[in-house]
PDB file of N, CA and C in Angstrom:
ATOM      1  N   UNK A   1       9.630  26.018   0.857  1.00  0.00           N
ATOM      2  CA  UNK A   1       9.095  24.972   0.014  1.00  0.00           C
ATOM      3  C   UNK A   1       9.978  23.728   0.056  1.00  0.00           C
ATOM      4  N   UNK A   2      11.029  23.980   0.007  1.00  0.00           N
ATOM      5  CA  UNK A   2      12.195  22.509   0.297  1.00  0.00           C
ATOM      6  C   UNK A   2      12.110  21.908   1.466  1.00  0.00           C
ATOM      7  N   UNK A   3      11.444  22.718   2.415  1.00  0.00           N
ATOM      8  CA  UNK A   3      11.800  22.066   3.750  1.00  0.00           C
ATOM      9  C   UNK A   3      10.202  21.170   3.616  1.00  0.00           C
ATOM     10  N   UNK A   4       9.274  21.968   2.978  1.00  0.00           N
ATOM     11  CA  UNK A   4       7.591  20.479   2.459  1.00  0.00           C
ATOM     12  C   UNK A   4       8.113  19.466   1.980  1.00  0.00           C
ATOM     13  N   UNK A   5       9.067  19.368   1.234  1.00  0.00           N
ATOM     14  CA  UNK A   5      10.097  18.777  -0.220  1.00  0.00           C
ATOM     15  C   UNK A   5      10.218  17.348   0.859  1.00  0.00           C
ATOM     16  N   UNK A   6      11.099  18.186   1.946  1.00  0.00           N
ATOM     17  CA  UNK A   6      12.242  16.965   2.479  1.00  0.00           C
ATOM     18  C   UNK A   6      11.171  16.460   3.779  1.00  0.00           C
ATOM     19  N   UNK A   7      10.064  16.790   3.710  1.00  0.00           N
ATOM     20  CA  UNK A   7       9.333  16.091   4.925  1.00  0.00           C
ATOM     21  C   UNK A   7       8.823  15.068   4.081  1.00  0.00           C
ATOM     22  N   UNK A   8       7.748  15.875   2.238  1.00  0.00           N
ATOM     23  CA  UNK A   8       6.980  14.671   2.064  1.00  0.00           C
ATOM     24  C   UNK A   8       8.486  13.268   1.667  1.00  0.00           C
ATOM     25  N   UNK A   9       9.159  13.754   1.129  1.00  0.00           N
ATOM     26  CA  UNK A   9      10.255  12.696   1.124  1.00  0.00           C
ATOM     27  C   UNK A   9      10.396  11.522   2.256  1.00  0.00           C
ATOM     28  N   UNK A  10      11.343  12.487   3.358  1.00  0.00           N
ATOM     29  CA  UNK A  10      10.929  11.084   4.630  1.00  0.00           C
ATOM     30  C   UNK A  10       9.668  10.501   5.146  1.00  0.00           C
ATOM     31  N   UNK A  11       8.360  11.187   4.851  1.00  0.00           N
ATOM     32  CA  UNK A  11       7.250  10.392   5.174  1.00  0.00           C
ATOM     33  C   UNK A  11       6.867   9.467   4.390  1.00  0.00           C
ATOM     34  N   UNK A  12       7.465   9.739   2.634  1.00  0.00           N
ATOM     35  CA  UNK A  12       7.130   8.916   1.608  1.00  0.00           C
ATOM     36  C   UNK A  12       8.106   7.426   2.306  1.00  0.00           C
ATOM     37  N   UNK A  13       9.554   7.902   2.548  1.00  0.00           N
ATOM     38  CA  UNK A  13      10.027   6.525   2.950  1.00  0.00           C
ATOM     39  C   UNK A  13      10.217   5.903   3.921  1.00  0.00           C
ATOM     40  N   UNK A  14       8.734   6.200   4.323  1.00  0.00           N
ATOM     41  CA  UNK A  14       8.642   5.708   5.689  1.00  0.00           C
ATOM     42  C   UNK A  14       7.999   4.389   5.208  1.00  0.00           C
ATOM     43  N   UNK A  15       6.983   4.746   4.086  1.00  0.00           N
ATOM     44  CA  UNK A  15       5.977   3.407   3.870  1.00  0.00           C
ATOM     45  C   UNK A  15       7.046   2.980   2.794  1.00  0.00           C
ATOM     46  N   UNK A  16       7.142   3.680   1.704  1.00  0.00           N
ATOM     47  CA  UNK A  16       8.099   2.696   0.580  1.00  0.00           C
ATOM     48  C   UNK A  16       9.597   3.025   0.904  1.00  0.00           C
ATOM     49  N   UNK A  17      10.405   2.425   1.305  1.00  0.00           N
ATOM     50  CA  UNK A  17      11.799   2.385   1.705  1.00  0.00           C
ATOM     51  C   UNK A  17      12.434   1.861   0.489  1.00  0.00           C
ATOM     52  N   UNK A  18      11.989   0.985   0.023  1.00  0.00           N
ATOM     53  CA  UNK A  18      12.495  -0.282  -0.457  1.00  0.00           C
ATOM     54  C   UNK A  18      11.078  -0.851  -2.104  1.00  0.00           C
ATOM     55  N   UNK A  19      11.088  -0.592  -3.480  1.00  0.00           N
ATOM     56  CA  UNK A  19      10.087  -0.417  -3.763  1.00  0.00           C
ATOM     57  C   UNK A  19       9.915  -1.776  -4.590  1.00  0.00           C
ATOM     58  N   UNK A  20      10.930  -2.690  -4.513  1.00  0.00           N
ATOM     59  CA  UNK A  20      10.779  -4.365  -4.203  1.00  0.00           C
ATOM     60  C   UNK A  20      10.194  -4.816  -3.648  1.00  0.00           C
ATOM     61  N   UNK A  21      10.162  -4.151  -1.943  1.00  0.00           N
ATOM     62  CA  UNK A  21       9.139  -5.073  -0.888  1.00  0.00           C
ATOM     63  C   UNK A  21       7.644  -4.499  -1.292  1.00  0.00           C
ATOM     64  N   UNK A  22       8.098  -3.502  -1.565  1.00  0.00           N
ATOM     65  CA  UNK A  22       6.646  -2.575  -1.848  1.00  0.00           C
ATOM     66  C   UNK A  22       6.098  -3.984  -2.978  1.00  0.00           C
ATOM     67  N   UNK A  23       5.854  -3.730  -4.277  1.00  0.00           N
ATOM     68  CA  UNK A  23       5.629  -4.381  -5.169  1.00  0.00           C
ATOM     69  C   UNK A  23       5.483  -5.824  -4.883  1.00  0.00           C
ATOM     70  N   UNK A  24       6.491  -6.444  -3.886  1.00  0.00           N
ATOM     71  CA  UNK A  24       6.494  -7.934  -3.755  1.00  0.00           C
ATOM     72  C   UNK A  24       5.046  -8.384  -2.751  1.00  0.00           C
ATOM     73  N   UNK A  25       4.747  -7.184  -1.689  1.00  0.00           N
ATOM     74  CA  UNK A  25       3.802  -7.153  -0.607  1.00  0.00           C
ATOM     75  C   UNK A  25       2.762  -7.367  -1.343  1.00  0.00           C
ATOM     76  N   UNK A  26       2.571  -6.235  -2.487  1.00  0.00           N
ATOM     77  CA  UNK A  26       1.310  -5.866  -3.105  1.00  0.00           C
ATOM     78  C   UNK A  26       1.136  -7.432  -4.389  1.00  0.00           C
ATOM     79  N   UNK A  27       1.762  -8.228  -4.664  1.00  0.00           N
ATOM     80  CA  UNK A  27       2.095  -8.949  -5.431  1.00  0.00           C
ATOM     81  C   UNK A  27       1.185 -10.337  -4.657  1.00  0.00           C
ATOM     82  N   UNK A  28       1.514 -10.023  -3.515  1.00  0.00           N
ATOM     83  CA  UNK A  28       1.162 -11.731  -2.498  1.00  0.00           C
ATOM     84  C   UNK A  28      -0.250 -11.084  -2.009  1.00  0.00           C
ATOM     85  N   UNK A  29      -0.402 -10.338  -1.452  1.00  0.00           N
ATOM     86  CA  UNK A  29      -1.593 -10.009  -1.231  1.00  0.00           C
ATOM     87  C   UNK A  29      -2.662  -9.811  -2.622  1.00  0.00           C
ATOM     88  N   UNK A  30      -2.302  -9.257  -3.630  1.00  0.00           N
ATOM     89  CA  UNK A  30      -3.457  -9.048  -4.535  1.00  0.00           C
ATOM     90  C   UNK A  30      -3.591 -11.257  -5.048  1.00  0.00           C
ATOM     91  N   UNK A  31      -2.240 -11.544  -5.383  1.00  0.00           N
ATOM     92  CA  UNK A  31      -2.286 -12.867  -5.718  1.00  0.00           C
ATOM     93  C   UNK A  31      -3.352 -14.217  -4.699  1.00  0.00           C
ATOM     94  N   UNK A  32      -3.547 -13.882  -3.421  1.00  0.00           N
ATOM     95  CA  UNK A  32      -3.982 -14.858  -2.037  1.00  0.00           C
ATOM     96  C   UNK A  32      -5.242 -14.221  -2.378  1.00  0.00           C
ATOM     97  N   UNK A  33      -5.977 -12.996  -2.403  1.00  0.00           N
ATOM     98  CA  UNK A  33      -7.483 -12.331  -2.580  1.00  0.00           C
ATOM     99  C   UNK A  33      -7.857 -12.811  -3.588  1.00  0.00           C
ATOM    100  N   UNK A  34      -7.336 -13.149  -4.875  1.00  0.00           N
ATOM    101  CA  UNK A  34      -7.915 -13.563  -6.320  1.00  0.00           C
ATOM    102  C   UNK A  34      -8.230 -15.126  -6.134  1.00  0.00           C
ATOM    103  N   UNK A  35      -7.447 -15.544  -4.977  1.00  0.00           N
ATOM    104  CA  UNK A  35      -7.137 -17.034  -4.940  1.00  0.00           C
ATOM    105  C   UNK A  35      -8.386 -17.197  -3.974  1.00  0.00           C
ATOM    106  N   UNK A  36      -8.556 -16.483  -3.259  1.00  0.00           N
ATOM    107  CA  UNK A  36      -9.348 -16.569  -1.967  1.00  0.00           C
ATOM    108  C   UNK A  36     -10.944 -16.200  -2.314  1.00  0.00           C
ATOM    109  N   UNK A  37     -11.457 -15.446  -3.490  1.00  0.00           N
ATOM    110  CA  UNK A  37     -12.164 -14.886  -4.038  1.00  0.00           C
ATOM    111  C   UNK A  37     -13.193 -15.697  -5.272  1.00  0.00           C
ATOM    112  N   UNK A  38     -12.076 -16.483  -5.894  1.00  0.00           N
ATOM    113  CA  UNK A  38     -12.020 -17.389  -6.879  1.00  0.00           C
ATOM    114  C   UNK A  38     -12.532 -18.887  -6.268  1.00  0.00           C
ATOM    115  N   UNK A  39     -12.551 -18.761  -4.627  1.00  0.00           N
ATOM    116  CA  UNK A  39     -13.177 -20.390  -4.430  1.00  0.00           C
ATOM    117  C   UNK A  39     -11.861 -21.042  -4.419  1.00  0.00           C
ATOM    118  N   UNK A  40     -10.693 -20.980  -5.146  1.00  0.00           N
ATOM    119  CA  UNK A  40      -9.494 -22.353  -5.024  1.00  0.00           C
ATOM    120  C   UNK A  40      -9.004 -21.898  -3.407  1.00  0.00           C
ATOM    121  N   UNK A  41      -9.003 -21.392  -2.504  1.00  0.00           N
ATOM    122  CA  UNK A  41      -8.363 -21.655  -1.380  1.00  0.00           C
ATOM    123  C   UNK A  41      -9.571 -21.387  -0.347  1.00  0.00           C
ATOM    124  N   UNK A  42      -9.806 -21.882   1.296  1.00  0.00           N
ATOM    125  CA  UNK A  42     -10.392 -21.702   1.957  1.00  0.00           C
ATOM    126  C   UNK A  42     -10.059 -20.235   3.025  1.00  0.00           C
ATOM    127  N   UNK A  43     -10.496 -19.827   4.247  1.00  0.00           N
ATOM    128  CA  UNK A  43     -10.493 -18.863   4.756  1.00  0.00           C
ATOM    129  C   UNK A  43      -8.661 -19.026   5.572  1.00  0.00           C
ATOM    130  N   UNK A  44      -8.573 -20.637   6.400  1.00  0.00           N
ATOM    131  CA  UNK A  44      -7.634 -21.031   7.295  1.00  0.00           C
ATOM    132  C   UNK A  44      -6.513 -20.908   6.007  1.00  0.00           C
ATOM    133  N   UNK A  45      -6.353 -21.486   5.235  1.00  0.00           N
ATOM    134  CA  UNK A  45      -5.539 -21.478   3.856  1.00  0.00           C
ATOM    135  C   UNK A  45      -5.248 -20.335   3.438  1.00  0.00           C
ATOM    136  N   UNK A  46      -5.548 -19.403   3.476  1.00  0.00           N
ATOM    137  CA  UNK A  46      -5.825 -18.265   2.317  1.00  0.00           C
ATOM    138  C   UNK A  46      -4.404 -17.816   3.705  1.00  0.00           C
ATOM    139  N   UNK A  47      -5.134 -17.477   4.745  1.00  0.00           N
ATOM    140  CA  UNK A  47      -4.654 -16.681   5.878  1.00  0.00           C
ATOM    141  C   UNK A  47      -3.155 -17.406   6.055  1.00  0.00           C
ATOM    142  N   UNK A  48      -2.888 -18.522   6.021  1.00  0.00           N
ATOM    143  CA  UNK A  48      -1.369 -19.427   5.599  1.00  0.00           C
ATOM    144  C   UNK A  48      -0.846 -18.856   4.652  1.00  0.00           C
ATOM    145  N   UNK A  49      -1.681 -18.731   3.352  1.00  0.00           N
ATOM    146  CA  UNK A  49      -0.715 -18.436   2.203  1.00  0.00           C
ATOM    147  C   UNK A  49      -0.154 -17.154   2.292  1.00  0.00           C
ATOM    148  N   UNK A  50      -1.280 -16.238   2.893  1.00  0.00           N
ATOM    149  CA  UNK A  50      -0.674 -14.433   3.116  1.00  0.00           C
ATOM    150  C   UNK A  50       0.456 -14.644   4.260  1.00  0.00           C
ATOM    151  N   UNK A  51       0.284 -15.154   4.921  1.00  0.00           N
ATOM    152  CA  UNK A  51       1.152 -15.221   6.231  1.00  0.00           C
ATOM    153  C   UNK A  51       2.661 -15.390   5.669  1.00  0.00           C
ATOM    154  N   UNK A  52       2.751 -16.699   5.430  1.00  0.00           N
ATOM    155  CA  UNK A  52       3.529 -17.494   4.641  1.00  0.00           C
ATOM    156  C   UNK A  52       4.672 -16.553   3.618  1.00  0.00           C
ATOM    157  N   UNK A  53       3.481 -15.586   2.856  1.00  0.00           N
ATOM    158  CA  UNK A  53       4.343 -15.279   1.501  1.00  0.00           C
ATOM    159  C   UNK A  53       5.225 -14.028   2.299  1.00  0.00           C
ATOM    160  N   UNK A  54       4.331 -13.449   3.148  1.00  0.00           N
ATOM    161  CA  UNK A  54       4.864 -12.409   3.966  1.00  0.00           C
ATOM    162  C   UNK A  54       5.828 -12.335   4.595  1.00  0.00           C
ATOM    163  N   UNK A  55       5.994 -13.740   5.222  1.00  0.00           N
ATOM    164  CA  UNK A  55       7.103 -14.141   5.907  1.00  0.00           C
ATOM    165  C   UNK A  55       8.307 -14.275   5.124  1.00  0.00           C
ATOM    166  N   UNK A  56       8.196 -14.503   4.082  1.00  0.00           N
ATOM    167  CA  UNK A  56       9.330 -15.020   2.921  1.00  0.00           C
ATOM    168  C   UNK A  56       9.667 -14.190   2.361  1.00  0.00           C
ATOM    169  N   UNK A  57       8.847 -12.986   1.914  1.00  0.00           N
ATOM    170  CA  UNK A  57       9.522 -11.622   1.224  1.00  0.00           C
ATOM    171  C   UNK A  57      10.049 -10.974   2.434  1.00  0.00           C
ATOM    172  N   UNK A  58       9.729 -10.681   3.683  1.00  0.00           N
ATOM    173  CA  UNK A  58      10.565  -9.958   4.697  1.00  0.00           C
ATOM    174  C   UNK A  58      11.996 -10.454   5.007  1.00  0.00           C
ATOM    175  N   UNK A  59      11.794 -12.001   4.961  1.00  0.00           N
ATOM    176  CA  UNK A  59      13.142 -12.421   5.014  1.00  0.00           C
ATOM    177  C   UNK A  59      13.878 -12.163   4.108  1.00  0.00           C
ATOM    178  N   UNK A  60      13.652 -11.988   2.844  1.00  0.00           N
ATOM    179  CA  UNK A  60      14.348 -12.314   1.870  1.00  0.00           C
ATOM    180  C   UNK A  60      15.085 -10.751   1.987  1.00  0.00           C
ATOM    181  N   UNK A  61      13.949  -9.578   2.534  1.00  0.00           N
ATOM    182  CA  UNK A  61      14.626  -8.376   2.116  1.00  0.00           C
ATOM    183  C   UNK A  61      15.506  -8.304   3.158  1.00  0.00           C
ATOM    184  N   UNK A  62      15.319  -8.981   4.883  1.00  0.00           N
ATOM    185  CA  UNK A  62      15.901  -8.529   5.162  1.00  0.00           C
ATOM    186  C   UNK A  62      17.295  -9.232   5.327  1.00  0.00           C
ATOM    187  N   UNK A  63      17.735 -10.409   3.895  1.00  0.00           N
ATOM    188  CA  UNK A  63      19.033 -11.057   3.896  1.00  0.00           C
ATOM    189  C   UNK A  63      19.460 -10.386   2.697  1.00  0.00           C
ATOM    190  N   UNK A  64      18.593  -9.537   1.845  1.00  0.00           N
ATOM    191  CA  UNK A  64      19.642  -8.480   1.046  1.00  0.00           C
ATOM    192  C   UNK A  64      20.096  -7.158   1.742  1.00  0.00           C
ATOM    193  N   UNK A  65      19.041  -6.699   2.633  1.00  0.00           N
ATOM    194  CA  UNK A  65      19.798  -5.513   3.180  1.00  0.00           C
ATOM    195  C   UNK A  65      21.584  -5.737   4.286  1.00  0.00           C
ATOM    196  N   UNK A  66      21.356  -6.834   4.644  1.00  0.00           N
ATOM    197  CA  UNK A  66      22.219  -7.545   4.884  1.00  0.00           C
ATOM    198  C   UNK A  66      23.302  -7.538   4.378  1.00  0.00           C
ATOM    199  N   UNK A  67      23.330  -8.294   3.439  1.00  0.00           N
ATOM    200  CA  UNK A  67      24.837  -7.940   2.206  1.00  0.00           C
ATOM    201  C   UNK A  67      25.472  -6.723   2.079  1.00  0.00           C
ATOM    202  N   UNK A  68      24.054  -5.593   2.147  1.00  0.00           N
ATOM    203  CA  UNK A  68      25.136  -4.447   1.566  1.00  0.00           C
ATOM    204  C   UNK A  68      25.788  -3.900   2.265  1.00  0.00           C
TER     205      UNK A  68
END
């Protein structure tokens, strides 16, 4: 049973490593669909802003993993 334990474990942190980026991902994406959904942004726009935010939380995590 420990050895199910320690697989679902590393498969769990395979997707959530980190449960900042997790939350921050899910944060820009649900935020750009409401925006995109709502009429205030267009299709070319919308696809900038996801791009964009995506780009900025990866960096960001990957100048804290950095530090440590």
């Amino acid at each position: 049973m420990s050895v199910l334990r320690a697989l679902w474990e590393e498969l769990l942190g395979l997707f959530v490593d980190d449960g900042s980026l997790a939350a921050a991902i899910l944060v820009v994406v649900g935020l750009v669909a409401v925006l995109r959904d709502t009429g205030v942004v267009g299709g070319p726009v919308g696809g900038g802003l996801l791009f964009g935010g995506l780009v900025l939380i990866l960096l960001e995590n990957v100048r804290r993993s950095a530090r440590r």
